[in-house]
PDB file of N, CA and C in Angstrom:
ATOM      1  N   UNK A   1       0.818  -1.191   0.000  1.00  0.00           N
ATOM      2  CA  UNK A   1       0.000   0.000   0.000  1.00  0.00           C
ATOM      3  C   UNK A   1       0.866   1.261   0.000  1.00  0.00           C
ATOM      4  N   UNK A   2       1.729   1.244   1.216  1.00  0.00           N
ATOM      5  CA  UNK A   2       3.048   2.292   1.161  1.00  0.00           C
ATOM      6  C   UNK A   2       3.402   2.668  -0.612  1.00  0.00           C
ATOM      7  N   UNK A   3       3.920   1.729  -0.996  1.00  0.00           N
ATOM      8  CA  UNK A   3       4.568   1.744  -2.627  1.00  0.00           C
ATOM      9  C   UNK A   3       3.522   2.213  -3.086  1.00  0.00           C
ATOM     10  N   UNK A   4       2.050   2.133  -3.587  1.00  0.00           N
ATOM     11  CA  UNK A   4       1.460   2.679  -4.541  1.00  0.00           C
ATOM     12  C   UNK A   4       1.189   4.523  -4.076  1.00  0.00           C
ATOM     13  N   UNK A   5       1.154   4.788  -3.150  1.00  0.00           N
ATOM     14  CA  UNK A   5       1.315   6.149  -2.625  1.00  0.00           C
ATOM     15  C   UNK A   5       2.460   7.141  -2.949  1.00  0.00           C
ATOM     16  N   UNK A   6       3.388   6.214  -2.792  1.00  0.00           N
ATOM     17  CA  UNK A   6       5.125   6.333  -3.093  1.00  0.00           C
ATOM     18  C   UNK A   6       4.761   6.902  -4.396  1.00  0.00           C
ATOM     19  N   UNK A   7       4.328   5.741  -4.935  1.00  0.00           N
ATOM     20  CA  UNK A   7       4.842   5.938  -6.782  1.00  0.00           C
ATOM     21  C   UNK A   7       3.023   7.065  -7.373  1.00  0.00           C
ATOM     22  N   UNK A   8       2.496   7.717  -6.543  1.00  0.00           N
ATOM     23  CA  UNK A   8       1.762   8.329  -6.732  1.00  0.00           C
ATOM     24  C   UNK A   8       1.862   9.351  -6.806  1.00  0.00           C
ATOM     25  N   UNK A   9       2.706   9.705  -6.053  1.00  0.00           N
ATOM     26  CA  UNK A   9       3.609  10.942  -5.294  1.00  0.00           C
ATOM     27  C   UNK A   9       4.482  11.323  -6.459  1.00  0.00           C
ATOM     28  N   UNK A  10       4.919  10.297  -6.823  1.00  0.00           N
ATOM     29  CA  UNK A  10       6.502  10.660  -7.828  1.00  0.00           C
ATOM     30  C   UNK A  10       5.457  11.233  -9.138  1.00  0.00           C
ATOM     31  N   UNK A  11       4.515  10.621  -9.488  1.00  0.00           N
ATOM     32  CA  UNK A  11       3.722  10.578 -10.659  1.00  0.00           C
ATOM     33  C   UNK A  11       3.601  12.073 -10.608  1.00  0.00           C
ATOM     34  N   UNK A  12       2.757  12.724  -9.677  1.00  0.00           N
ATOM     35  CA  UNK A  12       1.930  13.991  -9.610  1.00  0.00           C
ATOM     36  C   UNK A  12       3.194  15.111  -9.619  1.00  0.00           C
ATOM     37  N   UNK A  13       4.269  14.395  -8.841  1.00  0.00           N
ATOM     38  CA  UNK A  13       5.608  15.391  -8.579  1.00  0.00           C
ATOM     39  C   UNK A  13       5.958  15.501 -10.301  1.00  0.00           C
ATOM     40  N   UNK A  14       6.821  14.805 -10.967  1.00  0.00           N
ATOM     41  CA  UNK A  14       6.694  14.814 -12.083  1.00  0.00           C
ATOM     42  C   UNK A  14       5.941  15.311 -13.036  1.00  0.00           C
ATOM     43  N   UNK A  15       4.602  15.320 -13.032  1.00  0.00           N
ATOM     44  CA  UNK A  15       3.747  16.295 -13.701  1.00  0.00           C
ATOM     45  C   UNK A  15       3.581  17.434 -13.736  1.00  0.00           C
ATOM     46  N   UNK A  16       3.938  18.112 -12.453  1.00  0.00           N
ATOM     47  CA  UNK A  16       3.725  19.376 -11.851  1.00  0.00           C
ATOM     48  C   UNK A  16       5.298  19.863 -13.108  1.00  0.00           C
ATOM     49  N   UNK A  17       6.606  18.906 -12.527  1.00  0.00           N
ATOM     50  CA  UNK A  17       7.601  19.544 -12.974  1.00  0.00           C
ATOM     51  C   UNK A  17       7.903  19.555 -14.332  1.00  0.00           C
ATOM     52  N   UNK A  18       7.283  18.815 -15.021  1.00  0.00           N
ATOM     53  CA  UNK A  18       6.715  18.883 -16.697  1.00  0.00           C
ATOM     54  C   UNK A  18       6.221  19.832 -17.584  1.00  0.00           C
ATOM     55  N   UNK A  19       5.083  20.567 -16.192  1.00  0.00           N
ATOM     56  CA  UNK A  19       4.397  21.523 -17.047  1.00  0.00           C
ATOM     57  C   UNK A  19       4.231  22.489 -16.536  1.00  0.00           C
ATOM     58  N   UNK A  20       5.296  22.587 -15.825  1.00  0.00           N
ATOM     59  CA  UNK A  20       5.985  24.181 -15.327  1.00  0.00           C
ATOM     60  C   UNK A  20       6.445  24.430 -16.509  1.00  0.00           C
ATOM     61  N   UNK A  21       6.788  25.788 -17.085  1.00  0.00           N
ATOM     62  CA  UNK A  21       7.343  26.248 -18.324  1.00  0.00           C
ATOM     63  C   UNK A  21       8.438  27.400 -17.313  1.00  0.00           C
ATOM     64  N   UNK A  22       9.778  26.766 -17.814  1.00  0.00           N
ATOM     65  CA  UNK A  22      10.980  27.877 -17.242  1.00  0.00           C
ATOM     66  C   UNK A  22      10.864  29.271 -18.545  1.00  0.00           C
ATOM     67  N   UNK A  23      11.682  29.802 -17.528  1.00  0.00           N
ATOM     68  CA  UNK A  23      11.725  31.316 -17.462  1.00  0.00           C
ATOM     69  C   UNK A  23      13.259  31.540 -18.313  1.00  0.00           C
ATOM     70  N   UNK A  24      13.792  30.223 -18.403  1.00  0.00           N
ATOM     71  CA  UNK A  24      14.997  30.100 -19.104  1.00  0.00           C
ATOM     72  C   UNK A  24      15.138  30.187 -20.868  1.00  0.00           C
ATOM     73  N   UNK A  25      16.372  30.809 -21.644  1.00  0.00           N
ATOM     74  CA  UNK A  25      16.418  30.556 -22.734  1.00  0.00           C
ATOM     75  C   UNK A  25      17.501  30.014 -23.055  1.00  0.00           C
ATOM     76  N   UNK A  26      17.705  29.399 -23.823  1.00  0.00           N
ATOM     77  CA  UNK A  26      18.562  27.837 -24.682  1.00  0.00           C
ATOM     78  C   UNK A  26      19.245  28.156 -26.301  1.00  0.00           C
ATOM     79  N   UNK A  27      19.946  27.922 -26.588  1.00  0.00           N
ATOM     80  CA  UNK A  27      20.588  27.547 -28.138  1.00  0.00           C
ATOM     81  C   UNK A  27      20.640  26.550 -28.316  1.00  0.00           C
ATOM     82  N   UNK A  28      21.171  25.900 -29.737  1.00  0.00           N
ATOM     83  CA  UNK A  28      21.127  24.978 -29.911  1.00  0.00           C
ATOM     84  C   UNK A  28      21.792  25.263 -30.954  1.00  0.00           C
ATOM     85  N   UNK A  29      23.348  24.443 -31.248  1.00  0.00           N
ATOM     86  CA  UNK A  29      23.976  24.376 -32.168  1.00  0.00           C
ATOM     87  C   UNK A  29      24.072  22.975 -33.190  1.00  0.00           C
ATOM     88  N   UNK A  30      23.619  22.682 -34.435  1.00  0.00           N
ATOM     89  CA  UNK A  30      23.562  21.677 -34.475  1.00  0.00           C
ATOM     90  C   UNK A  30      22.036  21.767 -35.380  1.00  0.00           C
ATOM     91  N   UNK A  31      21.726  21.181 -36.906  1.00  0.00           N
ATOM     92  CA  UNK A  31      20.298  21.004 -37.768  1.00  0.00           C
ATOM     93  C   UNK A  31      20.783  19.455 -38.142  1.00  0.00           C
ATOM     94  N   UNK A  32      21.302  18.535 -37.575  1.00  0.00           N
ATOM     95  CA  UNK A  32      21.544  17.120 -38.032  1.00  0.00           C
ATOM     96  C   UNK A  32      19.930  16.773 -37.878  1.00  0.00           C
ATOM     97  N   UNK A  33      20.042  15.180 -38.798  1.00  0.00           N
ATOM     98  CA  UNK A  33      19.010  14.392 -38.379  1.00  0.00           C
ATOM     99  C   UNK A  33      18.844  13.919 -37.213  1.00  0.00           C
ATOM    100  N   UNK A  34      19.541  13.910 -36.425  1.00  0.00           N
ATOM    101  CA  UNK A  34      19.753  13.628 -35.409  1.00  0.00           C
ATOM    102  C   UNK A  34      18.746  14.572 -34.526  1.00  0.00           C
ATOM    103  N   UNK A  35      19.278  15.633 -34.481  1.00  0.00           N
ATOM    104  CA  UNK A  35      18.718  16.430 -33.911  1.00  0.00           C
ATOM    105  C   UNK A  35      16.909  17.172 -34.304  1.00  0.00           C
ATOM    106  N   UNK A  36      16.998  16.871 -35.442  1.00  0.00           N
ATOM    107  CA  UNK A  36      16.130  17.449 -35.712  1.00  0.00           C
ATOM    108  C   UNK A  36      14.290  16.444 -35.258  1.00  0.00           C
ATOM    109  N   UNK A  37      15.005  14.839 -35.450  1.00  0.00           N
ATOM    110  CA  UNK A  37      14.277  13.859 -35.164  1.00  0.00           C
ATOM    111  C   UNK A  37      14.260  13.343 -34.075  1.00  0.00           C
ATOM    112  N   UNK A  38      14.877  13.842 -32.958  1.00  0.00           N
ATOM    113  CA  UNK A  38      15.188  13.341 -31.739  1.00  0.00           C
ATOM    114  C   UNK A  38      15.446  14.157 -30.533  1.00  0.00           C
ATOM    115  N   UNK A  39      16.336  15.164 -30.803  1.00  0.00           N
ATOM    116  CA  UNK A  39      16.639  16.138 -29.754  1.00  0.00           C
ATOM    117  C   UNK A  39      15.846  17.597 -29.693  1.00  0.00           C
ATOM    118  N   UNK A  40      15.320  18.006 -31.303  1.00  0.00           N
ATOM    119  CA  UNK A  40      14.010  19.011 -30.813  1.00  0.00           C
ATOM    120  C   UNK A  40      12.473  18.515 -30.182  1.00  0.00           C
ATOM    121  N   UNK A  41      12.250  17.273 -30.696  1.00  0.00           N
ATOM    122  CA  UNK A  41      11.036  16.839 -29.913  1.00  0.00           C
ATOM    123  C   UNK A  41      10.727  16.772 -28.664  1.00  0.00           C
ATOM    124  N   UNK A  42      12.281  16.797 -28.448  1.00  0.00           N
ATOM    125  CA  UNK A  42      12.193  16.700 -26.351  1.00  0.00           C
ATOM    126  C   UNK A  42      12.331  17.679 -25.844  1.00  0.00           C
ATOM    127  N   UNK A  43      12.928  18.731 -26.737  1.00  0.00           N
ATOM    128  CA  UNK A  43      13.071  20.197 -26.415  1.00  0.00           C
ATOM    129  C   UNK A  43      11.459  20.813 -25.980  1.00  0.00           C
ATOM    130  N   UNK A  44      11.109  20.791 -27.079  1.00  0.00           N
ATOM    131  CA  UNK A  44       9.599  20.926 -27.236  1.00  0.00           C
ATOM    132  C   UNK A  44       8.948  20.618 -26.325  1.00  0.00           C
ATOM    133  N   UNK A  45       8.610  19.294 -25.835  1.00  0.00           N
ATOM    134  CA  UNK A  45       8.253  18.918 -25.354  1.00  0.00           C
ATOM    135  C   UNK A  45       8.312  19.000 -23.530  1.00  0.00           C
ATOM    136  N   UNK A  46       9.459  19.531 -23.233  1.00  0.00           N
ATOM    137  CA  UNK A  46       9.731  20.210 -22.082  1.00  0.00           C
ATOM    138  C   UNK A  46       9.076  21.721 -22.191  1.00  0.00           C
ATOM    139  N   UNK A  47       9.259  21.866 -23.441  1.00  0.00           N
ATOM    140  CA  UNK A  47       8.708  23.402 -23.577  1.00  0.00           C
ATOM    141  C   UNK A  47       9.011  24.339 -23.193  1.00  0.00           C
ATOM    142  N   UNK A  48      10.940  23.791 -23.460  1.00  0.00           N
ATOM    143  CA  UNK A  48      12.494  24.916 -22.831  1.00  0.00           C
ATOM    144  C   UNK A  48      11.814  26.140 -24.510  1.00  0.00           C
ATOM    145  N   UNK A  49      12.316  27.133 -23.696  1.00  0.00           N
ATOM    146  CA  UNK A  49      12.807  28.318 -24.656  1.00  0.00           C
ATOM    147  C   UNK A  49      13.822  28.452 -26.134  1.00  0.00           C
ATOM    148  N   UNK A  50      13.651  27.787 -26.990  1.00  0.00           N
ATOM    149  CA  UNK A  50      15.020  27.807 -27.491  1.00  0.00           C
ATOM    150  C   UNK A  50      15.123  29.258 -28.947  1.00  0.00           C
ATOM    151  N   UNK A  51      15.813  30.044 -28.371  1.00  0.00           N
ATOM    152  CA  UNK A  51      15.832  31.093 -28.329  1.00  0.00           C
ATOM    153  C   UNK A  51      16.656  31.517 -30.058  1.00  0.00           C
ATOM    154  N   UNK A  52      17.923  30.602 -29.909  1.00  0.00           N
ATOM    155  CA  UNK A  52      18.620  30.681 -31.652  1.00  0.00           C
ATOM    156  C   UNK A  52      18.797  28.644 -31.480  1.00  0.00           C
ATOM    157  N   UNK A  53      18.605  28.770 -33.186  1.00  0.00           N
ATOM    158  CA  UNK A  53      19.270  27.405 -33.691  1.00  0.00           C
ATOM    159  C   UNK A  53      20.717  27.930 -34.174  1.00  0.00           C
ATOM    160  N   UNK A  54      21.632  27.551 -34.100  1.00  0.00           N
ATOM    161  CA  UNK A  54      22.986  27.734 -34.739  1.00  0.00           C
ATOM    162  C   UNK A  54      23.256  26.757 -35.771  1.00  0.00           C
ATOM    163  N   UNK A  55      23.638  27.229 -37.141  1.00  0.00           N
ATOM    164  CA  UNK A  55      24.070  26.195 -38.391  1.00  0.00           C
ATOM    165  C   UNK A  55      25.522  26.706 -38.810  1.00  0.00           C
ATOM    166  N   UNK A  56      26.262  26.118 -39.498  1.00  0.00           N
ATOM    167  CA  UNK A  56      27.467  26.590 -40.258  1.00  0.00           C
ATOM    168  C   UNK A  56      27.343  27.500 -41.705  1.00  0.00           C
ATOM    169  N   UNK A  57      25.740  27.244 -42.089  1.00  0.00           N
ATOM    170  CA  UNK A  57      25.741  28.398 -42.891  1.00  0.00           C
ATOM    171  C   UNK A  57      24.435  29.198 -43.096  1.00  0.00           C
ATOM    172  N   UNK A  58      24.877  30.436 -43.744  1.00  0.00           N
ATOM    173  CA  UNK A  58      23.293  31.660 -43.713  1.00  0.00           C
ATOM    174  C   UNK A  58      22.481  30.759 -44.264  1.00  0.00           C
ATOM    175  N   UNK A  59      22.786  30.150 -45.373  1.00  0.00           N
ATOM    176  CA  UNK A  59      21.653  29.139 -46.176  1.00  0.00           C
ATOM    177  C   UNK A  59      20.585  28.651 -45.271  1.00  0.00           C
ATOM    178  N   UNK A  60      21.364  28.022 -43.993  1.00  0.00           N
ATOM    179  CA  UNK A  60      20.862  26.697 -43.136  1.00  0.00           C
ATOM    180  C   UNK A  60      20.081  27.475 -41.850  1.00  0.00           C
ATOM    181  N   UNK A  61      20.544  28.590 -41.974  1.00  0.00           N
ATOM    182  CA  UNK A  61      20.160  29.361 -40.597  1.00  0.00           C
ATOM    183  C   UNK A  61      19.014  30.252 -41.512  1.00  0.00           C
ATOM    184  N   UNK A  62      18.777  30.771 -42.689  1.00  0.00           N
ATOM    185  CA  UNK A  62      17.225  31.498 -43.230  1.00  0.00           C
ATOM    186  C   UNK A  62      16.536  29.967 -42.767  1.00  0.00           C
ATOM    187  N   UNK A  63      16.802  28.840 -43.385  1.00  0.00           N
ATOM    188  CA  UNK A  63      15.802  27.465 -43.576  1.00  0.00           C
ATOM    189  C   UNK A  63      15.178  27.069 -42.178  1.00  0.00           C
ATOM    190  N   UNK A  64      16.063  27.815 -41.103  1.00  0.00           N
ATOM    191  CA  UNK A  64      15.801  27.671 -39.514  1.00  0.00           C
ATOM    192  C   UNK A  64      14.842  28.859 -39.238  1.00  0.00           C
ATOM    193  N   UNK A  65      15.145  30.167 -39.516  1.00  0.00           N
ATOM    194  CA  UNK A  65      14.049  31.105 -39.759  1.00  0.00           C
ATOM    195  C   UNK A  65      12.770  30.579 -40.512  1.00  0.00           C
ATOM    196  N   UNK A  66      12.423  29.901 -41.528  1.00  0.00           N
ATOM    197  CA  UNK A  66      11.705  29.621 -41.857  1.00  0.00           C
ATOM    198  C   UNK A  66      10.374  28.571 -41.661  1.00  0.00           C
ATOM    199  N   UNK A  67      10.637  28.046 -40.662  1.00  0.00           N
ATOM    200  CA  UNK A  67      10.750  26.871 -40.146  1.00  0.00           C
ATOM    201  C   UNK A  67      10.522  26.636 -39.259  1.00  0.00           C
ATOM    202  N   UNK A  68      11.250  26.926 -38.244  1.00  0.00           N
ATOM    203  CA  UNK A  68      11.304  26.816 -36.712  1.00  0.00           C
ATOM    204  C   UNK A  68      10.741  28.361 -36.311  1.00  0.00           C
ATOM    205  N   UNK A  69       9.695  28.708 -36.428  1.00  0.00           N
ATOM    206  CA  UNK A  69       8.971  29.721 -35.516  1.00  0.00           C
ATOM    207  C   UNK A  69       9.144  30.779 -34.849  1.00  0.00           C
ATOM    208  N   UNK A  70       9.583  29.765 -33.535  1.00  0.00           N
ATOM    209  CA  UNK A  70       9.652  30.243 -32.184  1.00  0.00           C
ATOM    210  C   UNK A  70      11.254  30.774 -31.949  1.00  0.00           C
ATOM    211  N   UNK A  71      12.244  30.372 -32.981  1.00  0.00           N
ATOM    212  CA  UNK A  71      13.940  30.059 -33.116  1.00  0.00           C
ATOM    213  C   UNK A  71      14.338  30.930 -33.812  1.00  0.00           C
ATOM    214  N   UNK A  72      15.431  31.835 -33.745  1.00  0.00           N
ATOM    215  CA  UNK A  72      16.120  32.654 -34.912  1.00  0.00           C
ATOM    216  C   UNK A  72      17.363  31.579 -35.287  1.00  0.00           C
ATOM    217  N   UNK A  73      17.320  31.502 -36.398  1.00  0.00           N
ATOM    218  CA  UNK A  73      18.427  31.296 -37.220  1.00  0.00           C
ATOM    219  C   UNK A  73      19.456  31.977 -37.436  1.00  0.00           C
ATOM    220  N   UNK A  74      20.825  30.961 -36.895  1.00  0.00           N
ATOM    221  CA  UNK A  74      22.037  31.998 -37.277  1.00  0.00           C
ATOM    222  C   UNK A  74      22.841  31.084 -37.296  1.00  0.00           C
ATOM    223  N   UNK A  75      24.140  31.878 -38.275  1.00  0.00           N
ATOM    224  CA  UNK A  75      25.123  31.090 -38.255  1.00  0.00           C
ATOM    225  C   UNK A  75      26.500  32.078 -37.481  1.00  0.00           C
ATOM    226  N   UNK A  76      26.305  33.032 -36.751  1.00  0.00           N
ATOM    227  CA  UNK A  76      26.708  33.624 -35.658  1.00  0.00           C
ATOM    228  C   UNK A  76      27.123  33.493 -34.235  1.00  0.00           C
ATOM    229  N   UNK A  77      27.821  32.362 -33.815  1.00  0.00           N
ATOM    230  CA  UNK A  77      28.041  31.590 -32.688  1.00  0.00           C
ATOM    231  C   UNK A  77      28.381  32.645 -31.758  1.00  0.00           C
ATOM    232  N   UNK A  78      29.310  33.670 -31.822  1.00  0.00           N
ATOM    233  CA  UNK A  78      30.045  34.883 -31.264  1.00  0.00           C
ATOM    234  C   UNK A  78      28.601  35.489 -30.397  1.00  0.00           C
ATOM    235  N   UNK A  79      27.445  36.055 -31.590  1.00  0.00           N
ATOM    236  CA  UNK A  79      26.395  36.689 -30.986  1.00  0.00           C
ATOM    237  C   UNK A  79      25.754  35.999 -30.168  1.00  0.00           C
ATOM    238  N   UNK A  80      25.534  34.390 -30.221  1.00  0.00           N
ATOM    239  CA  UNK A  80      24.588  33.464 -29.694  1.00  0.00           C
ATOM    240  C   UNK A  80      25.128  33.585 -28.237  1.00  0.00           C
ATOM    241  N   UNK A  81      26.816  33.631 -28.086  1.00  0.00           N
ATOM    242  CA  UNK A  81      27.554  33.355 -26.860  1.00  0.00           C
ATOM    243  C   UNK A  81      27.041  34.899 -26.137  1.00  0.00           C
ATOM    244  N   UNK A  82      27.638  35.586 -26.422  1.00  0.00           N
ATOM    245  CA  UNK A  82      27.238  37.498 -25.923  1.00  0.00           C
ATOM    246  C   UNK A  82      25.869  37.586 -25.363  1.00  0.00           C
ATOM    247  N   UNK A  83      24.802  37.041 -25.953  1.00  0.00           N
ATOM    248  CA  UNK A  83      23.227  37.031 -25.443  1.00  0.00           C
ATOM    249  C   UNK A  83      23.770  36.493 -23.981  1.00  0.00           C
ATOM    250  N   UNK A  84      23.315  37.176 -23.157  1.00  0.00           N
ATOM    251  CA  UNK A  84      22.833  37.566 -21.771  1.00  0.00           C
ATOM    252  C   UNK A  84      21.589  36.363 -21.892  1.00  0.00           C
ATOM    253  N   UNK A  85      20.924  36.694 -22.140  1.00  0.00           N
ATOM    254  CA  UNK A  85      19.258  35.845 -22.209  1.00  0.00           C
ATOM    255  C   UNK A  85      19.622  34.258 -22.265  1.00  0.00           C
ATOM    256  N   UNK A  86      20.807  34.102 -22.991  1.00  0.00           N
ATOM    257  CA  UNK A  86      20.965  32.611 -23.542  1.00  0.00           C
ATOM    258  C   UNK A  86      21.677  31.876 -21.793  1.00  0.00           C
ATOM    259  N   UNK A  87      21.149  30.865 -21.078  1.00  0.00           N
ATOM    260  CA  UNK A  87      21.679  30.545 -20.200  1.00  0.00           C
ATOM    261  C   UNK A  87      22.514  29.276 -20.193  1.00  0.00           C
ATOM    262  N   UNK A  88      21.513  28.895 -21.362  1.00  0.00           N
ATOM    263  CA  UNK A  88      22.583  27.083 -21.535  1.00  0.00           C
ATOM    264  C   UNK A  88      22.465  27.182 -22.689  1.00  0.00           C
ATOM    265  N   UNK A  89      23.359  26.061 -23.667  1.00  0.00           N
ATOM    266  CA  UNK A  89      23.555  25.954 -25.104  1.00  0.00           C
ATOM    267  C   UNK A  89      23.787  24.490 -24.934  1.00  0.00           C
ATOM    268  N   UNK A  90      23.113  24.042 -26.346  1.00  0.00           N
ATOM    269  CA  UNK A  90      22.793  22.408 -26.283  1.00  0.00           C
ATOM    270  C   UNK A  90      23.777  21.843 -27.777  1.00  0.00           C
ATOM    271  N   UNK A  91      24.488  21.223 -27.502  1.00  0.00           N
ATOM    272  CA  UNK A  91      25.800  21.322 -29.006  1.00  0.00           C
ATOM    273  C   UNK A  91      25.495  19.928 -28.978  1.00  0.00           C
ATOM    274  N   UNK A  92      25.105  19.369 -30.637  1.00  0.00           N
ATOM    275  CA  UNK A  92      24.820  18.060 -31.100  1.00  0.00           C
ATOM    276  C   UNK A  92      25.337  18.531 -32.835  1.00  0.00           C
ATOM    277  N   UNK A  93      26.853  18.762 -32.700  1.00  0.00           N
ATOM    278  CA  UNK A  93      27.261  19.209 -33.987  1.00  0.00           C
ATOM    279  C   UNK A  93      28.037  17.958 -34.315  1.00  0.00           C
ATOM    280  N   UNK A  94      28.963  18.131 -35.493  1.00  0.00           N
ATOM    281  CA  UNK A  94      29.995  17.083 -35.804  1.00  0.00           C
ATOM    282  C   UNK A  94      30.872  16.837 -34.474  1.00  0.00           C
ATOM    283  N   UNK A  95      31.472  15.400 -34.083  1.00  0.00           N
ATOM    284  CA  UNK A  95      32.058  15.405 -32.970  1.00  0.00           C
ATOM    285  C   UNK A  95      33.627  15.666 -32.818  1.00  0.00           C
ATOM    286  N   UNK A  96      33.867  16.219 -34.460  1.00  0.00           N
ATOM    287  CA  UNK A  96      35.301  16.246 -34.283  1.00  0.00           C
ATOM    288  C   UNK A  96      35.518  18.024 -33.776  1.00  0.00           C
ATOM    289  N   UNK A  97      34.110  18.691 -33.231  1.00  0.00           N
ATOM    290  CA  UNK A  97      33.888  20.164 -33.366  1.00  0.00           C
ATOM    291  C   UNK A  97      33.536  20.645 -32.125  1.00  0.00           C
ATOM    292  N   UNK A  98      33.438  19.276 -31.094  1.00  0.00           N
ATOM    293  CA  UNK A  98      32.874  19.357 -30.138  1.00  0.00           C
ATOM    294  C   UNK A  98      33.684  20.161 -28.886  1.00  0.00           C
ATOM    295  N   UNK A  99      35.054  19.967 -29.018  1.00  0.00           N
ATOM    296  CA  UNK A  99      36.017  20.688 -28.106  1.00  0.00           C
ATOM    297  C   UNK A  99      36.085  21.771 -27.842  1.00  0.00           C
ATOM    298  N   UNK A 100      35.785  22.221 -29.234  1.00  0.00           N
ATOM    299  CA  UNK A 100      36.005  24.152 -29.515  1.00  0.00           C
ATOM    300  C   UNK A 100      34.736  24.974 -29.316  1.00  0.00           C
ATOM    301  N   UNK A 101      33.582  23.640 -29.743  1.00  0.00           N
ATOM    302  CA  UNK A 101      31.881  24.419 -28.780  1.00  0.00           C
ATOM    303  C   UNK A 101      31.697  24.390 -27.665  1.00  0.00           C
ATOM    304  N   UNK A 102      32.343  23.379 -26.944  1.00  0.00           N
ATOM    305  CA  UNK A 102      32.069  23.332 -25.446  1.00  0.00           C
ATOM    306  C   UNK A 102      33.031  24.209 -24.568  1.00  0.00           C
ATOM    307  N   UNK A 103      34.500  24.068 -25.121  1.00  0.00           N
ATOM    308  CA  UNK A 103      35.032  25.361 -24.508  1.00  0.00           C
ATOM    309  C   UNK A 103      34.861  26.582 -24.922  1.00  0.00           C
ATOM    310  N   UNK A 104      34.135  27.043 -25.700  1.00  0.00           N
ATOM    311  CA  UNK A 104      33.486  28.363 -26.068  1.00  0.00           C
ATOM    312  C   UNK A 104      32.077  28.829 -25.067  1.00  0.00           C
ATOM    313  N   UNK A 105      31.728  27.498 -25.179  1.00  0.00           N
ATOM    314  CA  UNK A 105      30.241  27.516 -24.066  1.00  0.00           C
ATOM    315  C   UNK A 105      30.309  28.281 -22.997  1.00  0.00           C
ATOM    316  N   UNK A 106      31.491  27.266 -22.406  1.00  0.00           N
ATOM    317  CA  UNK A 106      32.115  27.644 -21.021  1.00  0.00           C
ATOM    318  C   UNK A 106      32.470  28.885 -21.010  1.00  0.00           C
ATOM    319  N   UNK A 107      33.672  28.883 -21.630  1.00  0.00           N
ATOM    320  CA  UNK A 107      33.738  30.311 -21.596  1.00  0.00           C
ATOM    321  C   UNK A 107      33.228  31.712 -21.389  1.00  0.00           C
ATOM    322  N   UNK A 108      32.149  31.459 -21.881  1.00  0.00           N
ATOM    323  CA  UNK A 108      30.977  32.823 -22.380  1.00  0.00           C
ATOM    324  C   UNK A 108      30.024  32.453 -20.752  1.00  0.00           C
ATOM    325  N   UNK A 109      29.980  30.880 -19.945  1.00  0.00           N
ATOM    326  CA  UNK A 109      29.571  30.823 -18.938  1.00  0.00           C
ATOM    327  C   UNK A 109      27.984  30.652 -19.078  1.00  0.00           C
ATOM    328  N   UNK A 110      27.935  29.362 -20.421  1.00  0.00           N
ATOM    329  CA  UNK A 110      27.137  28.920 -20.173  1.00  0.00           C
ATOM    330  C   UNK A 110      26.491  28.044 -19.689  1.00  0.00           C
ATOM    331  N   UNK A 111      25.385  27.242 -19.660  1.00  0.00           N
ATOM    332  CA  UNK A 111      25.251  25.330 -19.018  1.00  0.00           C
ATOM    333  C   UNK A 111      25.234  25.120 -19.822  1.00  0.00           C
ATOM    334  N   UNK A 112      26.118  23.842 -20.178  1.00  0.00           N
ATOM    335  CA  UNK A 112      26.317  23.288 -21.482  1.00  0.00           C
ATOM    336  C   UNK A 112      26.233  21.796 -21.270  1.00  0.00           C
ATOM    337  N   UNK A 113      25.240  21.324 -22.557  1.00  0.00           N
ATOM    338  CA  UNK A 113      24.988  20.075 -22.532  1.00  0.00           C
ATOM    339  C   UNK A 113      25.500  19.559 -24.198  1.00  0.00           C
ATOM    340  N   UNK A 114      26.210  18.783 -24.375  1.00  0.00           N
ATOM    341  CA  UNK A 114      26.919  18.366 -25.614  1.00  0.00           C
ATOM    342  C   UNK A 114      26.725  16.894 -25.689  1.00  0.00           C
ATOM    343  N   UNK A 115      26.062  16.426 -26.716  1.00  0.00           N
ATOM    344  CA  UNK A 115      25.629  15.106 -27.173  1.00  0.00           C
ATOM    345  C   UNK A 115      27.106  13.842 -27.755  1.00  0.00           C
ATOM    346  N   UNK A 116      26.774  12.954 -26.980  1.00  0.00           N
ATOM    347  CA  UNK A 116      27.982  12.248 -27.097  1.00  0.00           C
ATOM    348  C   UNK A 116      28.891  11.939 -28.752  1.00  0.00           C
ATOM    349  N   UNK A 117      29.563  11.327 -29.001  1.00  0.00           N
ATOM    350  CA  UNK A 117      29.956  11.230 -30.497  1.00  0.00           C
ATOM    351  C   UNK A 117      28.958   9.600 -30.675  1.00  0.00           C
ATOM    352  N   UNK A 118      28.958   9.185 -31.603  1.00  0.00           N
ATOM    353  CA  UNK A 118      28.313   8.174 -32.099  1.00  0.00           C
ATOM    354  C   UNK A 118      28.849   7.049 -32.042  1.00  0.00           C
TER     355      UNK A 118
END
């Protein structure tokens, strides 16, 4: 009886913390399939802020303007880092690229979450 209360508790706790919507905003460097089929759905779905998509080119960053809504498109990493507003940055780029985004992250003093290599 204890346990189903337990796990009743966790249920409602969890829900509450689901569909709270933070006050936080996010980047995201990175338009792979990967990402696009896997790591924005959960974005979403938390219903984090994500504030710029970052691509390697203007091409890829209008197609992110176009597209993604709620997201500015850029291929401007420098400006993405400088935003004040931006608190964490989520890097799911090539993994041989991953060193120089995450110590840039840091740097600029963001929370940084970087998707493993494959």
């Amino acid at each position: 009886m204890i346990q189903n209360i337990i796990k009743r508790v966790k249920n409602i706790r969890k829900q509450k913390y689901i569909s709270k919507r933070s006050d936080l905003k996010f980047a995201f460097i990175g338009i792979g399939s990967h990402s696009i089929n896997n790591l924005y759905p959960i974005i979403n779905y938390f219903r984090l802020d994500l504030k710029y998509i970052v691509t390697n080119s203007k091409k890829n960053a209008d197609l992110v303007d176009r597209n993604f809504s709620n997201s500015i498109g850029t291929n401007d990493l420098d400006k993405v880092l400088a935003d004040d507003e931006v608190s964490g940055i989520f890097i799911c780029a090539d993994p041989s690229a991953h060193f120089n985004l995450v110590k840039k992250s840091l740097q600029a003093n963001k929370h940084t979450f970087v998707e493993k290599p494959p």
